[in-house]
Each structure stands twice: as C-alpha cells, then as structure tokens.
PDB file of N, CA and C in Angstrom:
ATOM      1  N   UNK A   1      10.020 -16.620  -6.617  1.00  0.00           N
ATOM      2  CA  UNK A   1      11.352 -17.059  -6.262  1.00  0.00           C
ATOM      3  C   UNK A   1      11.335 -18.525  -5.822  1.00  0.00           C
ATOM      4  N   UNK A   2      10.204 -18.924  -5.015  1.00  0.00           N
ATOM      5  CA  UNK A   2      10.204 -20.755  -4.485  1.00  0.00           C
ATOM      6  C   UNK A   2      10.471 -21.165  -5.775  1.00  0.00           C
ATOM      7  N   UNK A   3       9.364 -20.845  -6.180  1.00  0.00           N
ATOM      8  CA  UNK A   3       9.017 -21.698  -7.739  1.00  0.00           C
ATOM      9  C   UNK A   3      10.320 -21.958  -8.682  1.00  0.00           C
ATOM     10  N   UNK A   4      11.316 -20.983  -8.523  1.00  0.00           N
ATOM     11  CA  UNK A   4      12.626 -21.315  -9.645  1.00  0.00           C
ATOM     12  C   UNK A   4      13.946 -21.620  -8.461  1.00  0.00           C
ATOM     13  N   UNK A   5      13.421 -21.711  -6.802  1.00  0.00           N
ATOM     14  CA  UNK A   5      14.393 -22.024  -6.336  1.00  0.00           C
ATOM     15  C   UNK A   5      15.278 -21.216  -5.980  1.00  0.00           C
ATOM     16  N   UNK A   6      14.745 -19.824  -6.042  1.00  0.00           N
ATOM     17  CA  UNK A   6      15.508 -18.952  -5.296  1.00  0.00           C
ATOM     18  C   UNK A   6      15.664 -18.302  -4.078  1.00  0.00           C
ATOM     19  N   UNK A   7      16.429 -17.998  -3.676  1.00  0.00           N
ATOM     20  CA  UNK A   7      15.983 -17.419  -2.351  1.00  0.00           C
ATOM     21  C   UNK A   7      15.132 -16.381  -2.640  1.00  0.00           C
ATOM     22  N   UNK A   8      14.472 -15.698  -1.164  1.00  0.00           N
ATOM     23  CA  UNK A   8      13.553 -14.543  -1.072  1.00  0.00           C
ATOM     24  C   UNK A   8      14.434 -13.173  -1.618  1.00  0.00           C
ATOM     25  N   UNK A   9      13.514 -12.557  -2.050  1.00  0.00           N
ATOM     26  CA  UNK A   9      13.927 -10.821  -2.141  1.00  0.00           C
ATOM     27  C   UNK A   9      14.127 -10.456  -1.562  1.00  0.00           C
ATOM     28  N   UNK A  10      15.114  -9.537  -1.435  1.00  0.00           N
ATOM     29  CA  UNK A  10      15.867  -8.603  -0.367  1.00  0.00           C
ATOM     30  C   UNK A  10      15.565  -7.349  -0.882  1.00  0.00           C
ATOM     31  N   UNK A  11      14.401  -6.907  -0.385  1.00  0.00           N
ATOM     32  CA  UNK A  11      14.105  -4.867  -0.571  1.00  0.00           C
ATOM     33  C   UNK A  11      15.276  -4.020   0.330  1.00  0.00           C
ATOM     34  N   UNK A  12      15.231  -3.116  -0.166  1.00  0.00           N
ATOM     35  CA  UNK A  12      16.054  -1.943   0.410  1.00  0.00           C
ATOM     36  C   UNK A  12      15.654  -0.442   0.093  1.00  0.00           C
ATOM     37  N   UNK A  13      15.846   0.425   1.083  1.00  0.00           N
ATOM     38  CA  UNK A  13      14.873   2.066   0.528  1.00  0.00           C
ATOM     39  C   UNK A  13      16.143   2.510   0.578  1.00  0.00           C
ATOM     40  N   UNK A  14      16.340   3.579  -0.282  1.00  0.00           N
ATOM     41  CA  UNK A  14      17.440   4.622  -0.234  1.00  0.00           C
ATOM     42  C   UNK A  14      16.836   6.342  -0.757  1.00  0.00           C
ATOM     43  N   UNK A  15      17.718   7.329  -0.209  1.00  0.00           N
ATOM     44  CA  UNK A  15      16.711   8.381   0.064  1.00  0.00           C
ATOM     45  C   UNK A  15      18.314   9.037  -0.688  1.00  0.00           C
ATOM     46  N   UNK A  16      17.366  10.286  -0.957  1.00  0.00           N
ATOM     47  CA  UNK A  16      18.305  11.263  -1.476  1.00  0.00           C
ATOM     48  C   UNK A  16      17.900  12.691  -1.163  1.00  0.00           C
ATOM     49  N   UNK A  17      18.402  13.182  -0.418  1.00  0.00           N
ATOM     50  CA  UNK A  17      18.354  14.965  -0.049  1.00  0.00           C
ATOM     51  C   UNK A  17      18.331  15.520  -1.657  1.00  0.00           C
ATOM     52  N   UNK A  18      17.169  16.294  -1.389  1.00  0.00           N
ATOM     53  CA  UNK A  18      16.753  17.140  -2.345  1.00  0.00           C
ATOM     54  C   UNK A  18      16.132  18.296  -1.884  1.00  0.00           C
ATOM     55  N   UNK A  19      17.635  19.484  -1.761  1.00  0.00           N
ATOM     56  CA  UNK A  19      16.815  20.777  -1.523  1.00  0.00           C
ATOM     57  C   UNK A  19      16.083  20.519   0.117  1.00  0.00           C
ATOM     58  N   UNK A  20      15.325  20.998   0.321  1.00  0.00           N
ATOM     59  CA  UNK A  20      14.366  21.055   1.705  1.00  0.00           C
ATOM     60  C   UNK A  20      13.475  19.774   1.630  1.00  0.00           C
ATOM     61  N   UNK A  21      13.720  18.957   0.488  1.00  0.00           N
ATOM     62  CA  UNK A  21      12.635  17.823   0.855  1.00  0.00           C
ATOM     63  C   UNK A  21      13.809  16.210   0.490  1.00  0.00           C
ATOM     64  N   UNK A  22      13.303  15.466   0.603  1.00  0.00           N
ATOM     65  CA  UNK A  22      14.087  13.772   0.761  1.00  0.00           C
ATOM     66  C   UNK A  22      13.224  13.029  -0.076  1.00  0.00           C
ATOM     67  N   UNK A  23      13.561  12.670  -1.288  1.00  0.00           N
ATOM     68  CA  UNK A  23      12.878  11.601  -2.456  1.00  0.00           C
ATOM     69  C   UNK A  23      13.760  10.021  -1.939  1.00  0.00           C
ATOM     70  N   UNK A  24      12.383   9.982  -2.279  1.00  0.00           N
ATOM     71  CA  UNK A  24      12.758   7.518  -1.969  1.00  0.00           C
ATOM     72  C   UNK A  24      12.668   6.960  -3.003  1.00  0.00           C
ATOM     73  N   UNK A  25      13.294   6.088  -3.059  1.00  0.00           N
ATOM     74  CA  UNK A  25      13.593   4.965  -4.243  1.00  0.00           C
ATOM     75  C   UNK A  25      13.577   3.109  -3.369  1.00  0.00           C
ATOM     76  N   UNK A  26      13.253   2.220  -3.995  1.00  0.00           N
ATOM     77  CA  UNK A  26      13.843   1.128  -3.983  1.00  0.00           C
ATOM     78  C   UNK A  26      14.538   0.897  -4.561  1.00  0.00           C
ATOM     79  N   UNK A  27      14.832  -0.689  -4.003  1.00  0.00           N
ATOM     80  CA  UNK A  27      15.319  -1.476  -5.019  1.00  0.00           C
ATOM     81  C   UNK A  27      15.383  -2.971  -4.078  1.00  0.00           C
ATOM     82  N   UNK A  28      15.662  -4.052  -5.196  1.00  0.00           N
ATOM     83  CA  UNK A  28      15.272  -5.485  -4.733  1.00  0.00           C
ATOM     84  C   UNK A  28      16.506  -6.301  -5.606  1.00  0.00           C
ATOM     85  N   UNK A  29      16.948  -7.163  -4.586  1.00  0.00           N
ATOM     86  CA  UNK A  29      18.278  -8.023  -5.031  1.00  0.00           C
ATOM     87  C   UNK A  29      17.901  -9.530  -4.573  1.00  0.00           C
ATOM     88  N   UNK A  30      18.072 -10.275  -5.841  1.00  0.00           N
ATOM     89  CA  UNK A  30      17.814 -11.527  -5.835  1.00  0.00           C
ATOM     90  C   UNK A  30      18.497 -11.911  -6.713  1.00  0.00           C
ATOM     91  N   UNK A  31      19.014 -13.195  -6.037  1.00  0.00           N
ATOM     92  CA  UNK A  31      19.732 -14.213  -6.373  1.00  0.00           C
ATOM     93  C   UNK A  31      20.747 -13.612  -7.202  1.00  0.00           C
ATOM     94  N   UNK A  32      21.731 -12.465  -6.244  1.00  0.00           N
ATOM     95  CA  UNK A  32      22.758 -11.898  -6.256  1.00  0.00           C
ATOM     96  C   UNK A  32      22.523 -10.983  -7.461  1.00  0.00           C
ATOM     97  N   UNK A  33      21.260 -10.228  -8.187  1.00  0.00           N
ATOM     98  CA  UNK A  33      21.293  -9.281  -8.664  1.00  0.00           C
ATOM     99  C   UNK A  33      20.313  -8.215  -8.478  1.00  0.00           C
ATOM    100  N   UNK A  34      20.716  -7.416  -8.428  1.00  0.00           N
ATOM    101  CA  UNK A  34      20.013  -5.833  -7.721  1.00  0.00           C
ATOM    102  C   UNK A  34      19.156  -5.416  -8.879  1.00  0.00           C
ATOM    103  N   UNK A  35      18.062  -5.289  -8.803  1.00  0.00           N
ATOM    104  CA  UNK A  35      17.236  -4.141  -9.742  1.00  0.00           C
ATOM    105  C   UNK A  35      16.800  -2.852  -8.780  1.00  0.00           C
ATOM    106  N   UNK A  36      16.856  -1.758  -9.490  1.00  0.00           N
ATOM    107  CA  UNK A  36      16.904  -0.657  -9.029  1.00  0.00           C
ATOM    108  C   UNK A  36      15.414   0.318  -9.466  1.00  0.00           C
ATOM    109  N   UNK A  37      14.190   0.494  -8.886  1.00  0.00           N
ATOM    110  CA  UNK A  37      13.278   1.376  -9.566  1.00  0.00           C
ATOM    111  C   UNK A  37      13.769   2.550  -9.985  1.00  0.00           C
ATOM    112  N   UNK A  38      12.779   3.156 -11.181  1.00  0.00           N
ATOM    113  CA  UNK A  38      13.588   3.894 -12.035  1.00  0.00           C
ATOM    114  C   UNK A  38      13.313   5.505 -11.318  1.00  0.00           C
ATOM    115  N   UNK A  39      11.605   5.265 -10.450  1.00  0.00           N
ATOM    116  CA  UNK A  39      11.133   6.581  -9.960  1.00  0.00           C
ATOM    117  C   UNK A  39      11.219   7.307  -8.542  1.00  0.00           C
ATOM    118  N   UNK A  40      11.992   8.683  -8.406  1.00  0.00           N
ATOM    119  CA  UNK A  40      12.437   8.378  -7.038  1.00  0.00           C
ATOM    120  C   UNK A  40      10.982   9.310  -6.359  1.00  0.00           C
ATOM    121  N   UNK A  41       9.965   8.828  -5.438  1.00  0.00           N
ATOM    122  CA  UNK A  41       9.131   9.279  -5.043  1.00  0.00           C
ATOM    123  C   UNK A  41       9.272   9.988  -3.466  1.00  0.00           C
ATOM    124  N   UNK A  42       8.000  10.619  -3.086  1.00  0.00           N
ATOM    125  CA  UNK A  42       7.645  11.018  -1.709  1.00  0.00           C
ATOM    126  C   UNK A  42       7.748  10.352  -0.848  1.00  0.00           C
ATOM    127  N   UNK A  43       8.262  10.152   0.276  1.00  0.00           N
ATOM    128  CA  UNK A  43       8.224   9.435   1.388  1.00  0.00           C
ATOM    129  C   UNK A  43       7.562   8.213   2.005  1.00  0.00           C
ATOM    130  N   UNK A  44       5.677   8.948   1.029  1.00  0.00           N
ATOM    131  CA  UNK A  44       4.569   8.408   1.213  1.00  0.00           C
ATOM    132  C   UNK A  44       4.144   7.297   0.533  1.00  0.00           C
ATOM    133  N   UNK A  45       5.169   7.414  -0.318  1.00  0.00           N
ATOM    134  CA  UNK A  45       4.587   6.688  -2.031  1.00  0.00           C
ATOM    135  C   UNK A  45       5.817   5.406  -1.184  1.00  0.00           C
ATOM    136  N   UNK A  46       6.461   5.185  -0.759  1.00  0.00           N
ATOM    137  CA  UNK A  46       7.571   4.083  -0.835  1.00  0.00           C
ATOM    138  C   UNK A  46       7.217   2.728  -1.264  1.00  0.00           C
ATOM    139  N   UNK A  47       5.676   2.521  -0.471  1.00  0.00           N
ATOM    140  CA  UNK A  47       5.461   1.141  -1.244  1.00  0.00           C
ATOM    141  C   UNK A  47       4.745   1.062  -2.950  1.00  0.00           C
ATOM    142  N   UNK A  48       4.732   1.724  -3.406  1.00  0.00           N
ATOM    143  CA  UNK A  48       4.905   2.170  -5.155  1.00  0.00           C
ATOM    144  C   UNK A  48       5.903   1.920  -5.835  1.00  0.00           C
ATOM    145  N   UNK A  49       7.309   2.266  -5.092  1.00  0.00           N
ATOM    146  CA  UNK A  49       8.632   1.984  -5.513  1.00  0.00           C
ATOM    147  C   UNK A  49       8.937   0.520  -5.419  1.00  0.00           C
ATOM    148  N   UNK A  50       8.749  -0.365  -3.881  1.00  0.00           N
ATOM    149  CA  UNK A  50       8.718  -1.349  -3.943  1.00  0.00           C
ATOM    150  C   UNK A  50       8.075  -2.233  -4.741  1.00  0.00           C
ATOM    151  N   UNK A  51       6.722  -1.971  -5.358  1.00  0.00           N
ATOM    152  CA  UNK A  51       6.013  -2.516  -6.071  1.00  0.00           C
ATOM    153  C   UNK A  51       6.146  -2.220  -7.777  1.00  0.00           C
ATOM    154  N   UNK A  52       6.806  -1.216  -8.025  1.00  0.00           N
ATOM    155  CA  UNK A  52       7.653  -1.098  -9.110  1.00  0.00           C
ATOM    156  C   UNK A  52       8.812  -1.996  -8.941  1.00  0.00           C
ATOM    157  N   UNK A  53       9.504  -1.636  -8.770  1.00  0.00           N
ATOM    158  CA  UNK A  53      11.164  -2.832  -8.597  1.00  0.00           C
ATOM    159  C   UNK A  53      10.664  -3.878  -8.754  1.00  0.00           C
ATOM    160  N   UNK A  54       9.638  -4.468  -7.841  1.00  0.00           N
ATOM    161  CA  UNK A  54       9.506  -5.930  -8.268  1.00  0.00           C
ATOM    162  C   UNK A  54       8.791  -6.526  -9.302  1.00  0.00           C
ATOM    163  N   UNK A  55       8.114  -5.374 -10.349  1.00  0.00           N
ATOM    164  CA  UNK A  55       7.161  -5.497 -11.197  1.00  0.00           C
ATOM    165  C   UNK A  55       8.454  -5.707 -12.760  1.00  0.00           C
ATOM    166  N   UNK A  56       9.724  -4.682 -12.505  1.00  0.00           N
ATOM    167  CA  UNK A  56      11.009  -4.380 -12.952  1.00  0.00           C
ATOM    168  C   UNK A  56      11.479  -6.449 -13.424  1.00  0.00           C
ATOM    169  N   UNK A  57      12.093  -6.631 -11.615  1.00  0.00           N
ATOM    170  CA  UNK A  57      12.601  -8.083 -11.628  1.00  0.00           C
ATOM    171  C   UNK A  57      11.848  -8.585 -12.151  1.00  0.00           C
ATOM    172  N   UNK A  58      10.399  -8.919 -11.415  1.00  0.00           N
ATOM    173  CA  UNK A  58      10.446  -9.669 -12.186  1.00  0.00           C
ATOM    174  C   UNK A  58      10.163 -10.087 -14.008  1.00  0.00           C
ATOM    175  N   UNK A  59       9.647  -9.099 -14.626  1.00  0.00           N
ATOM    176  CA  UNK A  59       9.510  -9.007 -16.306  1.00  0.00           C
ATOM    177  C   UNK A  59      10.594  -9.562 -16.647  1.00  0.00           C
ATOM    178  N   UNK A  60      11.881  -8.623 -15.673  1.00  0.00           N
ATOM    179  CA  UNK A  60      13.177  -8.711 -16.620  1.00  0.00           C
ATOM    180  C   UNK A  60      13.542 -10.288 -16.394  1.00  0.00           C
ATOM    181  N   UNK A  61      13.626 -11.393 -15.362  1.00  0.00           N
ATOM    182  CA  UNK A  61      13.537 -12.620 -14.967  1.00  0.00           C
ATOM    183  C   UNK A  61      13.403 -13.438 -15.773  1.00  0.00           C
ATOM    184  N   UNK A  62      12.056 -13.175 -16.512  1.00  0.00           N
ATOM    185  CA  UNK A  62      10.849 -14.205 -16.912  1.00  0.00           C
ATOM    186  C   UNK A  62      11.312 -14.007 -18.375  1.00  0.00           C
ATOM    187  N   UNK A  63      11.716 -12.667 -18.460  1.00  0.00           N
ATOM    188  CA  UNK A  63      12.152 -12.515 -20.473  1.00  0.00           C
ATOM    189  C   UNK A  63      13.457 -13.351 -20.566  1.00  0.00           C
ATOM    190  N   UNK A  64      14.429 -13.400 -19.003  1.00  0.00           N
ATOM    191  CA  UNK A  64      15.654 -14.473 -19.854  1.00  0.00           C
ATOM    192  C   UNK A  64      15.292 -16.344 -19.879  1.00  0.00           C
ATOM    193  N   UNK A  65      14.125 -16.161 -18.579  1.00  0.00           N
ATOM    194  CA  UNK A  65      14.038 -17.597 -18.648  1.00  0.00           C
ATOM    195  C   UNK A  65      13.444 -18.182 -19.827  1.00  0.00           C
ATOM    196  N   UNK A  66      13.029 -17.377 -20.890  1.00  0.00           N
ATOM    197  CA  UNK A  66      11.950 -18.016 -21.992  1.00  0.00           C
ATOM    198  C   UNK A  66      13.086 -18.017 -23.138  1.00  0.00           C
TER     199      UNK A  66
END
C-alpha cells in the first residue's frame, strides 16, 4: 500500500452462527474497496482468513495495475 500510496488495510472478522458452532471469515478494505475471503473457518484458523483476503487484494490489485 506505501509503495502505490495508499493508505493501510483495514481488516475486519465477521462470524456467523452456525447451528451450535460460530464460523469466521475476513475481509480487508483498501483504498475504499472491500475484498471479502471466500472461506468461512474455525475460530482458530482466523489468521488464515486474514492471510487469504490479503493474498485475494492483493493479486486482484496488481492484475488491474498491469
């Protein structure tokens, strides 16, 4: 994000009741657009999700800047 002048990433966790158990998801918004990971995991796993989403942004980023 320095590098093209953007501001920092903004992570966020969001959870979803499932039955007797609670699945997590990220997602990461920069420079006013949200990417959303696609996998909603265990509680445990959250930084997986985070590290997906940003694996998400940034590909998708780098394919419009070229």
């Amino acid at each position: 994000c320095t590098t093209h002048s953007l501001l920092p990433p903004v992570y966020q966790v969001h959870s979803d009741r499932r039955g007797g158990r609670t699945a997590w998801c990220s997602s990461v918004t920069i420079a006013t657009r949200e990417f959303m990971a696609e996998h909603w995991r265990d509680g445990s796993c959250i930084r997986a999700s985070q590290e997906e989403v940003a694996e998400k942004a940034l590909r998708t980023l780098e394919s419009e800047a070229n």
